[in-house]
C-alpha atoms as a PDB file:
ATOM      1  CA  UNK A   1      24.703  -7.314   2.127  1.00  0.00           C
ATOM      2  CA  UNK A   2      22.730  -6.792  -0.881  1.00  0.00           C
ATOM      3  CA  UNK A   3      19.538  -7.300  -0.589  1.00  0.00           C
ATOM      4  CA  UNK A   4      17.612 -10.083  -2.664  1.00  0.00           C
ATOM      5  CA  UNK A   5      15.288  -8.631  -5.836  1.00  0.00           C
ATOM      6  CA  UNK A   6      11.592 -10.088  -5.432  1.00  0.00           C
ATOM      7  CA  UNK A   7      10.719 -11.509  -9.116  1.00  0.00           C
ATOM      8  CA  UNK A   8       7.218 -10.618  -9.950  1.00  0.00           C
ATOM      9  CA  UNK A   9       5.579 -13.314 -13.270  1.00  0.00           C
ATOM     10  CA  UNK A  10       2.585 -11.661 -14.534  1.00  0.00           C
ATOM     11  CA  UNK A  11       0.809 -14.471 -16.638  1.00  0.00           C
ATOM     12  CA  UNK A  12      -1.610 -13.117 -19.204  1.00  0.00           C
ATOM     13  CA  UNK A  13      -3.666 -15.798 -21.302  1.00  0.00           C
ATOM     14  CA  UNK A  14      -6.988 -16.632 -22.971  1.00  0.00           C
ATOM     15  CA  UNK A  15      -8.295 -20.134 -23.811  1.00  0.00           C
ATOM     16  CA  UNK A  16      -5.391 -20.160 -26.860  1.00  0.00           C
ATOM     17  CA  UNK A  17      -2.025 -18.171 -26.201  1.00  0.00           C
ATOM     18  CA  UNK A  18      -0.419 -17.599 -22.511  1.00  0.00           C
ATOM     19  CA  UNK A  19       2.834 -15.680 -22.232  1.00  0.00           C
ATOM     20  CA  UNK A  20       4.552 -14.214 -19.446  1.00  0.00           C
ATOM     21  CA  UNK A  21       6.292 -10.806 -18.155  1.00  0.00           C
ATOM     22  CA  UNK A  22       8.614 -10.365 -15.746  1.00  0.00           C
ATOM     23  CA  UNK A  23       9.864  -7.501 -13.475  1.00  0.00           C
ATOM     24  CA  UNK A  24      11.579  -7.272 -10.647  1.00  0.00           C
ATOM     25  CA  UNK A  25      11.589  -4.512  -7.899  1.00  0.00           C
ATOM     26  CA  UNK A  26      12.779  -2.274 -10.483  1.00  0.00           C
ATOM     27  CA  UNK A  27       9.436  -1.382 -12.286  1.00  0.00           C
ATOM     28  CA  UNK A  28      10.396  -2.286 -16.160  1.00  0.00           C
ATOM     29  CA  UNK A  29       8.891  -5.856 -17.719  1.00  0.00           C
ATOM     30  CA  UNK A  30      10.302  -8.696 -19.950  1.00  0.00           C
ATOM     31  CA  UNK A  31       8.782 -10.820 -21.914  1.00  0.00           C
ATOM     32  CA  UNK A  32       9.779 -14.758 -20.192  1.00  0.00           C
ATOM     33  CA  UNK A  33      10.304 -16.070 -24.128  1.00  0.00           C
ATOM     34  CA  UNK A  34      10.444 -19.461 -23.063  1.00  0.00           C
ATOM     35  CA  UNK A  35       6.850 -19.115 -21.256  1.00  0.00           C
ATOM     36  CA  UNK A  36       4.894 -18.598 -24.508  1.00  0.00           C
ATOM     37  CA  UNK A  37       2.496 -20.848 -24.899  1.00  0.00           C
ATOM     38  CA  UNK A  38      -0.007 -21.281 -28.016  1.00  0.00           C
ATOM     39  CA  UNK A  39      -2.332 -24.418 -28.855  1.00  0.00           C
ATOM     40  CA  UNK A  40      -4.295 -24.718 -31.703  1.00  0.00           C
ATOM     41  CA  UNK A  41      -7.816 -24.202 -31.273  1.00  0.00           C
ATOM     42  CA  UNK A  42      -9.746 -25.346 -34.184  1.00  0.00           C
ATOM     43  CA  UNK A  43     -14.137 -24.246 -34.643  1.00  0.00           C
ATOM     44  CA  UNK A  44     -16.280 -27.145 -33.128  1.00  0.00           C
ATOM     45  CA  UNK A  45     -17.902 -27.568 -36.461  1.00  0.00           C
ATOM     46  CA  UNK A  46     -14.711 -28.912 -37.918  1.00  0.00           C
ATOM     47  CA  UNK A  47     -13.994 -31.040 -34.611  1.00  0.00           C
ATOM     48  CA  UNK A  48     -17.471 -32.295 -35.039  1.00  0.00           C
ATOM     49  CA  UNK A  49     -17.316 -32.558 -38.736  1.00  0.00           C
ATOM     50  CA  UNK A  50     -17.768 -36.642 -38.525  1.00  0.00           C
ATOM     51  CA  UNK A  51     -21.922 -37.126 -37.886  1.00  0.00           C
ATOM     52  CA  UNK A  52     -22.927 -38.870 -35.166  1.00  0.00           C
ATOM     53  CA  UNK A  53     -23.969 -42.212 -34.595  1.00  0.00           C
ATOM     54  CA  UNK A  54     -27.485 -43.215 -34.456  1.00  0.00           C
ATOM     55  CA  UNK A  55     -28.945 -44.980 -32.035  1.00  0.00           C
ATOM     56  CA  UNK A  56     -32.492 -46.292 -31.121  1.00  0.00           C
ATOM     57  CA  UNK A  57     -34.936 -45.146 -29.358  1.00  0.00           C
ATOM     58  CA  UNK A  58     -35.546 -46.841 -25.632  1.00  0.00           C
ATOM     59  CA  UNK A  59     -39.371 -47.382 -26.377  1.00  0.00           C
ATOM     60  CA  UNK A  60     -40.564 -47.895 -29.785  1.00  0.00           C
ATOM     61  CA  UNK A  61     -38.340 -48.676 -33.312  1.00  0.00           C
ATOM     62  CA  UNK A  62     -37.578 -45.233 -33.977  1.00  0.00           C
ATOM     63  CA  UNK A  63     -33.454 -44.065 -34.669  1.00  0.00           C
ATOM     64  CA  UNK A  64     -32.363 -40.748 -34.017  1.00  0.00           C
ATOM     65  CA  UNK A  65     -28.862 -39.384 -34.403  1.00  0.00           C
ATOM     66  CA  UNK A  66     -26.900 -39.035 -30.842  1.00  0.00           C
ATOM     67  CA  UNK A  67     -26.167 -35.445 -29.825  1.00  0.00           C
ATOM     68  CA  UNK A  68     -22.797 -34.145 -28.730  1.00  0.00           C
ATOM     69  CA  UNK A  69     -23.165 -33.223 -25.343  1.00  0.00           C
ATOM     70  CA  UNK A  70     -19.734 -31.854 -24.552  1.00  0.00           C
ATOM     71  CA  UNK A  71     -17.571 -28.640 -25.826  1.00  0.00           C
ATOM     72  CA  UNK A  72     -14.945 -29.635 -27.382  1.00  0.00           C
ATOM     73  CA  UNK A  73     -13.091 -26.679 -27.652  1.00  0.00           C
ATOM     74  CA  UNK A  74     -14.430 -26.160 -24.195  1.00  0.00           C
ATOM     75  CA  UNK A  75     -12.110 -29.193 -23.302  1.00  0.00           C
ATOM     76  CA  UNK A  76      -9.204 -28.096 -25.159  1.00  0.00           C
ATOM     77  CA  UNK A  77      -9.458 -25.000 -23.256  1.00  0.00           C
ATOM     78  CA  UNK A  78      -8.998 -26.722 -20.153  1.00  0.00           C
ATOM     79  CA  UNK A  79      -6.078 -29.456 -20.776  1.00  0.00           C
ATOM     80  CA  UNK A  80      -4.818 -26.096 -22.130  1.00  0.00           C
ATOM     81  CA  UNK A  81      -4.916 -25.116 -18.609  1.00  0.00           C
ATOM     82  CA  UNK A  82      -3.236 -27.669 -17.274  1.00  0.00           C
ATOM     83  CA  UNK A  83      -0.678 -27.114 -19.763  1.00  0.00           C
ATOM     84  CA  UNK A  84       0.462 -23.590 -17.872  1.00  0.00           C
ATOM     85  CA  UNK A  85      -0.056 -24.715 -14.775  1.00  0.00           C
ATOM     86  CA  UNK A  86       2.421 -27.521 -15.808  1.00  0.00           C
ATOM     87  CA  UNK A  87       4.781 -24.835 -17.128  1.00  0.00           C
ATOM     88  CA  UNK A  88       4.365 -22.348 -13.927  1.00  0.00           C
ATOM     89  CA  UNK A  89       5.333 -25.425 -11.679  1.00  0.00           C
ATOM     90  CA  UNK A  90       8.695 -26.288 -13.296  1.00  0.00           C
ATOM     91  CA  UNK A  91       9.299 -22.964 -13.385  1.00  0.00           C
ATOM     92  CA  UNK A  92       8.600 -22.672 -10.230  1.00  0.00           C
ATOM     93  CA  UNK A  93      10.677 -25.496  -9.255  1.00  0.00           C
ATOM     94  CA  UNK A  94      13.596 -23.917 -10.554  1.00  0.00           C
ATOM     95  CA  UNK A  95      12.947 -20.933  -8.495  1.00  0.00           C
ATOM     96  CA  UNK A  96      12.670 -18.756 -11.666  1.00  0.00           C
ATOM     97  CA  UNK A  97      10.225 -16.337  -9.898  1.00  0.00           C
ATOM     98  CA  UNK A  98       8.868 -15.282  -6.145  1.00  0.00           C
ATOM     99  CA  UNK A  99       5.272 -13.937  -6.897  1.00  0.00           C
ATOM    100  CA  UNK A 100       2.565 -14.437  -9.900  1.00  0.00           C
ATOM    101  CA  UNK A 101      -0.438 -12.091 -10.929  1.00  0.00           C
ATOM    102  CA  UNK A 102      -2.582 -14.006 -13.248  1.00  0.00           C
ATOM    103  CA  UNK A 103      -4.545 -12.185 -16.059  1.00  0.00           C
ATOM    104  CA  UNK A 104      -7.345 -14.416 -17.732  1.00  0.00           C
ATOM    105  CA  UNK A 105     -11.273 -14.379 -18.679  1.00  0.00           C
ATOM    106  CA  UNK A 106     -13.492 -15.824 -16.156  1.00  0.00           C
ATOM    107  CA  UNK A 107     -13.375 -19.501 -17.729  1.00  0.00           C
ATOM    108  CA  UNK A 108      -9.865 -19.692 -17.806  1.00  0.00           C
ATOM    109  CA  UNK A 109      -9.313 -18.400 -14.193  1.00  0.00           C
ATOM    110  CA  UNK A 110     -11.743 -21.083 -12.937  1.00  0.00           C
ATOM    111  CA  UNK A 111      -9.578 -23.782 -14.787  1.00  0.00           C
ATOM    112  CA  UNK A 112      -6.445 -21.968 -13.555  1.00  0.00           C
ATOM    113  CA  UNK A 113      -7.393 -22.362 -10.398  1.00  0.00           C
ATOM    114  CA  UNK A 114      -9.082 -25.880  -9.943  1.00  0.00           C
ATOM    115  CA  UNK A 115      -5.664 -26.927 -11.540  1.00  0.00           C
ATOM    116  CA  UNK A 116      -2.713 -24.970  -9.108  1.00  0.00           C
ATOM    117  CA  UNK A 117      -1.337 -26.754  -6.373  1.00  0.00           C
ATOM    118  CA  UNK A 118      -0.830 -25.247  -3.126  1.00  0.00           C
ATOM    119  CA  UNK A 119       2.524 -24.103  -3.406  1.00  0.00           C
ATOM    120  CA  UNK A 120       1.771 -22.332  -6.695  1.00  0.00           C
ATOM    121  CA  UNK A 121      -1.344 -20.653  -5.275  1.00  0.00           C
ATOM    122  CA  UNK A 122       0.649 -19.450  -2.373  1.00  0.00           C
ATOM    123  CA  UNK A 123       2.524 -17.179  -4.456  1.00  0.00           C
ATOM    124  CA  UNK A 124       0.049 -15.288  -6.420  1.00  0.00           C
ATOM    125  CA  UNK A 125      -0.256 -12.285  -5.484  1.00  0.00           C
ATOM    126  CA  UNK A 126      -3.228 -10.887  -7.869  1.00  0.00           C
ATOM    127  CA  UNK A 127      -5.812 -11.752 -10.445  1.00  0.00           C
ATOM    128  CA  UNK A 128      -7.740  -9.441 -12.837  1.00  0.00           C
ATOM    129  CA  UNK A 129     -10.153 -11.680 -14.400  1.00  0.00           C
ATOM    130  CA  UNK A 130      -9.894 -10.332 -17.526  1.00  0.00           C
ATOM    131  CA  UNK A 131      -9.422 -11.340 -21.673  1.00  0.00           C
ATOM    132  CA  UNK A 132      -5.837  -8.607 -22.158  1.00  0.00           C
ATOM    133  CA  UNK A 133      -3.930 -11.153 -23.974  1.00  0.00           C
ATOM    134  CA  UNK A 134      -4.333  -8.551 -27.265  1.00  0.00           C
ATOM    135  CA  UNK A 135      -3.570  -5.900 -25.628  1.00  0.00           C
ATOM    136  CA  UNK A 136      -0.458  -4.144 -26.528  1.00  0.00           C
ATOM    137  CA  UNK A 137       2.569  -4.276 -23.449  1.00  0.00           C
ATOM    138  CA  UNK A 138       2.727  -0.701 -22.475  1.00  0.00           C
ATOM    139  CA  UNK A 139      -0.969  -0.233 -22.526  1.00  0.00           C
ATOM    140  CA  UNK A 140      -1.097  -3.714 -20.691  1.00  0.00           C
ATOM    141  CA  UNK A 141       1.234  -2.797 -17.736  1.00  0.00           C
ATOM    142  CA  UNK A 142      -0.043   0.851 -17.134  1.00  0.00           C
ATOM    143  CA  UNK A 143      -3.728  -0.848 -17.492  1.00  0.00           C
ATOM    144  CA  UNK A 144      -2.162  -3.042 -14.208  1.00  0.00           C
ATOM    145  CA  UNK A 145      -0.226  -0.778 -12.943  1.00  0.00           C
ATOM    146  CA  UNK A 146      -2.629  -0.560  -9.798  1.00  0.00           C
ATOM    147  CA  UNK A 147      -2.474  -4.677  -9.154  1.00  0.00           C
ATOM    148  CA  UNK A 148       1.575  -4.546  -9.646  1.00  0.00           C
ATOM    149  CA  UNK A 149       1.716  -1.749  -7.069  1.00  0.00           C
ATOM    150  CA  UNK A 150      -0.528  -3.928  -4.425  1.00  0.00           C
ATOM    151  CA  UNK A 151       1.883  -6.865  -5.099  1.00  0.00           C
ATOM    152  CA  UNK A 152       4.990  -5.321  -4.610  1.00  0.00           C
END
């Protein structure tokens, strides 16, 4: 009886673009076409182009203009998050693959993994915590080459 192929989904992404290889036992990657995922991530200055409000002062009749306390793009970064971890779970659902090795910088991975459910986070089997999303595929997968080995 022939024995079942173990599908390895290597996830590489930054705060902006996410796509996804796969390889099975056999060594050799695809790219998952349908797992590419992109949002647009405009400068704060021209999410913050409106000024703020004003406001007055607790003690006294002075007005100041309100600061923006939060990061916008910070925030797109992480619903951005959620966004692949969405993806991952249907595909996952589907039983599209058997193990994951995440690639992302250190803000991303944080938001990756405050976001994965159990039964995603059972099947990863490696992390480099890392920006590679520009680097080219066969320098990518010899530069992880080590983590694939550990997984299989």
């Amino acid at each position: 009886m022939p024995t079942k192929k173990t599908r390895t989904w290597l996830l590489v992404a930054d705060g902006r673009t996410a796509k996804v290889f796969e390889t099975d036992d056999g060594g050799g990657f695809e790219k998952v076409t349908d797992m590419a995922l992109a949002i647009d991530l405009p400068k704060n200055r021209d999410i913050l182009a409106d000024k703020p409000g004003r406001t007055f002062d607790s003690v006294g009749a002075g007005r100041h203009a309100k600061e923006n306390t939060a990061d916008p793009r910070r925030e797109l970064k992480r619903e951005f998050a959620g966004t692949i971890v969405d993806a991952l779970r249907q595909a996952m659902l589907a039983k599209r693959f058997d193990r994951l090795i995440v690639v992302a910088p250190p803000a991303l991975m944080g938001d990756l993994r405050e976001e994965l459910p159990k039964d995603i986070e059972d099947k990863v089997a490696g992390e480099v915590t890392s920006d590679l999303t520009n680097t080219p595929e066969r320098q990518l997968f010899a530069q992880l080459k080590d983590i694939l080995d550990r997984a299989a």
